[in-house]
Protein backbone atom coordinates (compact mmCIF):
# COMPACT_ATOMS: atom_id res chain seq x y z
CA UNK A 1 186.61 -19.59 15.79
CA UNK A 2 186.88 -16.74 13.01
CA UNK A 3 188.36 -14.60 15.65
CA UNK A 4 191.11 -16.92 16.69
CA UNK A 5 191.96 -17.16 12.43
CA UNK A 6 191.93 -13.31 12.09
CA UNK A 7 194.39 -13.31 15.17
CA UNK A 8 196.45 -16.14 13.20
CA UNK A 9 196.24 -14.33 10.01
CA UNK A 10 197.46 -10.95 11.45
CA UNK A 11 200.91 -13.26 13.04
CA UNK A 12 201.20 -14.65 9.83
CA UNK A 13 201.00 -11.50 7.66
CA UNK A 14 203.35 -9.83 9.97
CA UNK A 15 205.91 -12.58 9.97
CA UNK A 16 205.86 -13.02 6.53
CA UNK A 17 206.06 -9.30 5.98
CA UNK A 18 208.89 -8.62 8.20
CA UNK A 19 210.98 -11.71 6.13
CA UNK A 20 209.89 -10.21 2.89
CA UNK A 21 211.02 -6.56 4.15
CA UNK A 22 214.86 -7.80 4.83
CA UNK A 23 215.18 -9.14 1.74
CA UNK A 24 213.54 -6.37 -0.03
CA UNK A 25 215.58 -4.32 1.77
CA UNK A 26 218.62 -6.53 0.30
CA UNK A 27 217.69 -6.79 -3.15
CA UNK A 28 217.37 -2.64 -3.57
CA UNK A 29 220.03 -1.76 -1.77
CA UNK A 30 222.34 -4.36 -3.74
CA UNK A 31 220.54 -3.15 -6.81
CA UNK A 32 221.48 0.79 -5.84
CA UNK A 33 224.58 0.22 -4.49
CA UNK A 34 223.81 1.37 -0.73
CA UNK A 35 226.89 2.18 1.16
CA UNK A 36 228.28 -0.94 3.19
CA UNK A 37 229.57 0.92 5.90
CA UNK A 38 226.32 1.50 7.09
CA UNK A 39 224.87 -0.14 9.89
CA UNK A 40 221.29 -0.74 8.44
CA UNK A 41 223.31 -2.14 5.70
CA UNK A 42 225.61 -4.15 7.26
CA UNK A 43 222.65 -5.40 9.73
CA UNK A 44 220.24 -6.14 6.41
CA UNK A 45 223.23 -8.25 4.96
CA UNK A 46 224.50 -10.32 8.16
CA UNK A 47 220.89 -11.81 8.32
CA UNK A 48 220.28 -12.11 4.82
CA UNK A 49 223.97 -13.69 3.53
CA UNK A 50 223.20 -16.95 5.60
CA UNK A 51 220.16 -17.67 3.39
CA UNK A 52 220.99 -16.12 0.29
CA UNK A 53 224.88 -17.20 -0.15
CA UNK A 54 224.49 -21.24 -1.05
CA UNK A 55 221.26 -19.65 -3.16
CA UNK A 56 223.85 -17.47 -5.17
CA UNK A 57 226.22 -20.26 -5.88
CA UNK A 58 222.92 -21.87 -8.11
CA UNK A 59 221.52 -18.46 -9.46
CA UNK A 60 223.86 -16.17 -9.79
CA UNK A 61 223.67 -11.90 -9.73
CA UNK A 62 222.54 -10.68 -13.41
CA UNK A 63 223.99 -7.07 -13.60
CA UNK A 64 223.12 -5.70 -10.56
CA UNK A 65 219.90 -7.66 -9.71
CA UNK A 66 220.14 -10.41 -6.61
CA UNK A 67 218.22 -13.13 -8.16
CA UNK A 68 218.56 -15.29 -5.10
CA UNK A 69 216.85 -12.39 -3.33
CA UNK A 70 213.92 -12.11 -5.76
CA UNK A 71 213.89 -16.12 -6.04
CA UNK A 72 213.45 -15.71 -1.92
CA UNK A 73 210.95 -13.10 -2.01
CA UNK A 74 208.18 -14.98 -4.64
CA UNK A 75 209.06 -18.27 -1.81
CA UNK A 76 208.21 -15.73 0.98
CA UNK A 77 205.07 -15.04 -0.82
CA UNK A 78 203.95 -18.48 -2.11
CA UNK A 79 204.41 -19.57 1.48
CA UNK A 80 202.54 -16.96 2.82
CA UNK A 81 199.62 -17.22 0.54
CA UNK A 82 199.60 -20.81 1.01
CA UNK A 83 199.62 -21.02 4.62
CA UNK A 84 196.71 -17.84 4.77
CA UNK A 85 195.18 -20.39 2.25
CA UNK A 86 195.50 -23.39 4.73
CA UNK A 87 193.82 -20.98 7.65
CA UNK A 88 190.61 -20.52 5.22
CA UNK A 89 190.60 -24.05 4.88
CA UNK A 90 191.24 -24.17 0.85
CA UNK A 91 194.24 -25.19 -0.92
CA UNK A 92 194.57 -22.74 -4.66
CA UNK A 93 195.46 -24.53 -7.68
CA UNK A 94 199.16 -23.98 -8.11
CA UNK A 95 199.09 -21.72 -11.18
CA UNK A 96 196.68 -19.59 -8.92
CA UNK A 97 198.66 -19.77 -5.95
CA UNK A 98 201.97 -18.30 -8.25
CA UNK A 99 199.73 -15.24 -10.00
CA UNK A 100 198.62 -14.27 -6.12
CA UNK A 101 201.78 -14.47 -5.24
CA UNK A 102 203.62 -12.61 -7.85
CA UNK A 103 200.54 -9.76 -7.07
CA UNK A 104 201.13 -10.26 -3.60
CA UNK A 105 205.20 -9.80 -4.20
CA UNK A 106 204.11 -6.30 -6.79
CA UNK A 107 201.76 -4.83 -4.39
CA UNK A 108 204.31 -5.05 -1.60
CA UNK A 109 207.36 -3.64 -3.63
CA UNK A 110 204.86 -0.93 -4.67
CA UNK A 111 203.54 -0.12 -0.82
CA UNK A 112 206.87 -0.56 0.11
CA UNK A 113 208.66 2.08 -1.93
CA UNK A 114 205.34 4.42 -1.19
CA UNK A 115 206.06 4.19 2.60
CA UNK A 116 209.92 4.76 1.92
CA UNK A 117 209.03 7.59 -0.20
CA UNK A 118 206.63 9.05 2.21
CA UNK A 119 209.32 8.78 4.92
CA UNK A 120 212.77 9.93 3.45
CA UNK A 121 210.24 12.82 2.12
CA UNK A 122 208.90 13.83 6.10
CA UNK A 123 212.07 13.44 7.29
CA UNK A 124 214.01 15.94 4.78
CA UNK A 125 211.45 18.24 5.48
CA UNK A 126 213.08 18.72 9.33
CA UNK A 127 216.53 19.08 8.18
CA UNK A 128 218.06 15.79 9.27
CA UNK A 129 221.72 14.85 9.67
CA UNK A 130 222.58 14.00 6.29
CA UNK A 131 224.82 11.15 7.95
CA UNK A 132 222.25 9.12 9.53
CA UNK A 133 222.07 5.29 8.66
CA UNK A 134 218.04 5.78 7.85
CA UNK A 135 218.19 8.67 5.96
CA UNK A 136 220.82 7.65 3.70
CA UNK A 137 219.47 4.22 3.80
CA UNK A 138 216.61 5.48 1.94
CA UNK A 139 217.47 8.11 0.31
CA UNK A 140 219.95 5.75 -1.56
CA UNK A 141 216.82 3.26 -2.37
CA UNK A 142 214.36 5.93 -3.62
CA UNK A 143 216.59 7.97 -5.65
CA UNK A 144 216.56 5.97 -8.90
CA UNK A 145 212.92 6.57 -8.87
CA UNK A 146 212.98 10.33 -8.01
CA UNK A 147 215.82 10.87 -10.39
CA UNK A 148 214.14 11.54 -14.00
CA UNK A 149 211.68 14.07 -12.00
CA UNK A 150 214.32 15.89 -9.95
CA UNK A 151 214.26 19.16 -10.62
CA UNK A 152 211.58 19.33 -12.95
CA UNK A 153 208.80 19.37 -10.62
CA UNK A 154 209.94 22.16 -7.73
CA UNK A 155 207.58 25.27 -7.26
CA UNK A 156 209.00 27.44 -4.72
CA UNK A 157 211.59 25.60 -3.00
CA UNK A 158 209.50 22.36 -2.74
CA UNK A 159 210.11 19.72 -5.09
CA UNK A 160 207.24 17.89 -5.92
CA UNK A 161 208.67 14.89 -7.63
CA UNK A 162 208.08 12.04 -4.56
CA UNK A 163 204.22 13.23 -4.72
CA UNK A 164 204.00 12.32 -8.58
CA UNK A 165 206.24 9.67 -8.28
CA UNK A 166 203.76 8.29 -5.08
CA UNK A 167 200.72 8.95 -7.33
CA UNK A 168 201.85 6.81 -10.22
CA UNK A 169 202.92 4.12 -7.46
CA UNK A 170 199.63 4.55 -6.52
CA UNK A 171 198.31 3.93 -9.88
CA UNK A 172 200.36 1.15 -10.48
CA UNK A 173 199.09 -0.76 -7.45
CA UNK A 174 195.15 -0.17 -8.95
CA UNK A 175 196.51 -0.90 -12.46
CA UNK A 176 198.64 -3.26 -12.22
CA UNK A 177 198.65 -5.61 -9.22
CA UNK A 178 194.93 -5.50 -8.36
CA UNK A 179 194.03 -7.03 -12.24
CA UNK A 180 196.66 -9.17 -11.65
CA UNK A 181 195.49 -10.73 -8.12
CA UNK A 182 191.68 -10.77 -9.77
CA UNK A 183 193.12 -13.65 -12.03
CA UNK A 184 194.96 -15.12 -9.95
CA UNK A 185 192.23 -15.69 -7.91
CA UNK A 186 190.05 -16.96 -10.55
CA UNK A 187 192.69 -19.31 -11.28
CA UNK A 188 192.77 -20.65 -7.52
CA UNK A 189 189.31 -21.99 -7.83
């Protein structure tokens, strides 16, 4: 039986993930101001306008920030965790079941921009068509974070700014989210 609940667990995750990736996707390129003529952009927003346009209406944009998207991504999460809950055969107290998902939502943002990072970072290092939909795709989401190292960091001509900024993600993730998901789970009991 435990093998037919890891099997569930793995669809589950990777639904869940894939949902909470187009959104994410949403939210920072909104927040950075991603080019709209892009494909990847225009793809992220035609499946992510249906859900989040009557949403927007209630909570609207504050500065730059889609709270509709966020407000959709902490759902995503909640739902998750509940239904991974459900499999164990538990149900967490709700104060316990927000906390693990608000860790669950951080530690995803963080591996998230540590994969994009990692990525736009292998991929500049073979010279690709600036043009490309990926490449500026990403390049457009991780620059606010490489920004306030650029430049500062470059030995040679390699800048190592996404390796600090990957190491402090890094951190974050064993600072941050993993205290936070400890008590959340010892609120779920």
């Amino acid at each position: 039986m435990s093998y037919l609940v890891d099997a569930l667990t793995l669809i589950v995750q990777m639904a869940f993930g894939a949902i909470a990736t187009l959104f994410l996707v949403r939210l920072l390129a909104e927040a950075n101001r991603a080019d709209f003529h892009n494909p990847l952009s225009q793809f992220v927003y035609r499946y992510t306008n249906p859900i989040l346009s009557p949403i927007r209406r209630v909570l609207p944009n504050w500065r730059r920030i889609n709270l509709a998207a966020v407000l959709i991504l902490l759902l995503t999460f909640v739902l998750e965790r509940l239904v991974l809950s459900v499999l164990m055969g538990f149900v967490p107290a709700w104060l316990g079941l927000l906390v693990l998902s608000l860790a669950d939502l951080l530690n995803f943002v963080l591996l998230f921009y540590i994969v994009v990072i990692f990525g736009w970072s292998l991929l500049s290092m073979f010279a690709p068509d600036p043009y490309h939909p990926l490449y500026r795709l990403a390049g457009t989401i991780v620059e606010p974070l490489l920004r306030p190292l650029r430049g500062k960091l470059v030995v040679g001509s390699i800048d190592f700014s996404p390796t600090v900024v990957v190491i402090l993600l890094l951190l974050a993730q064993r600072l941050i989210a993993a205290p936070l998901f400890d008590f959340g789970a010892s609120l779920a009991r």
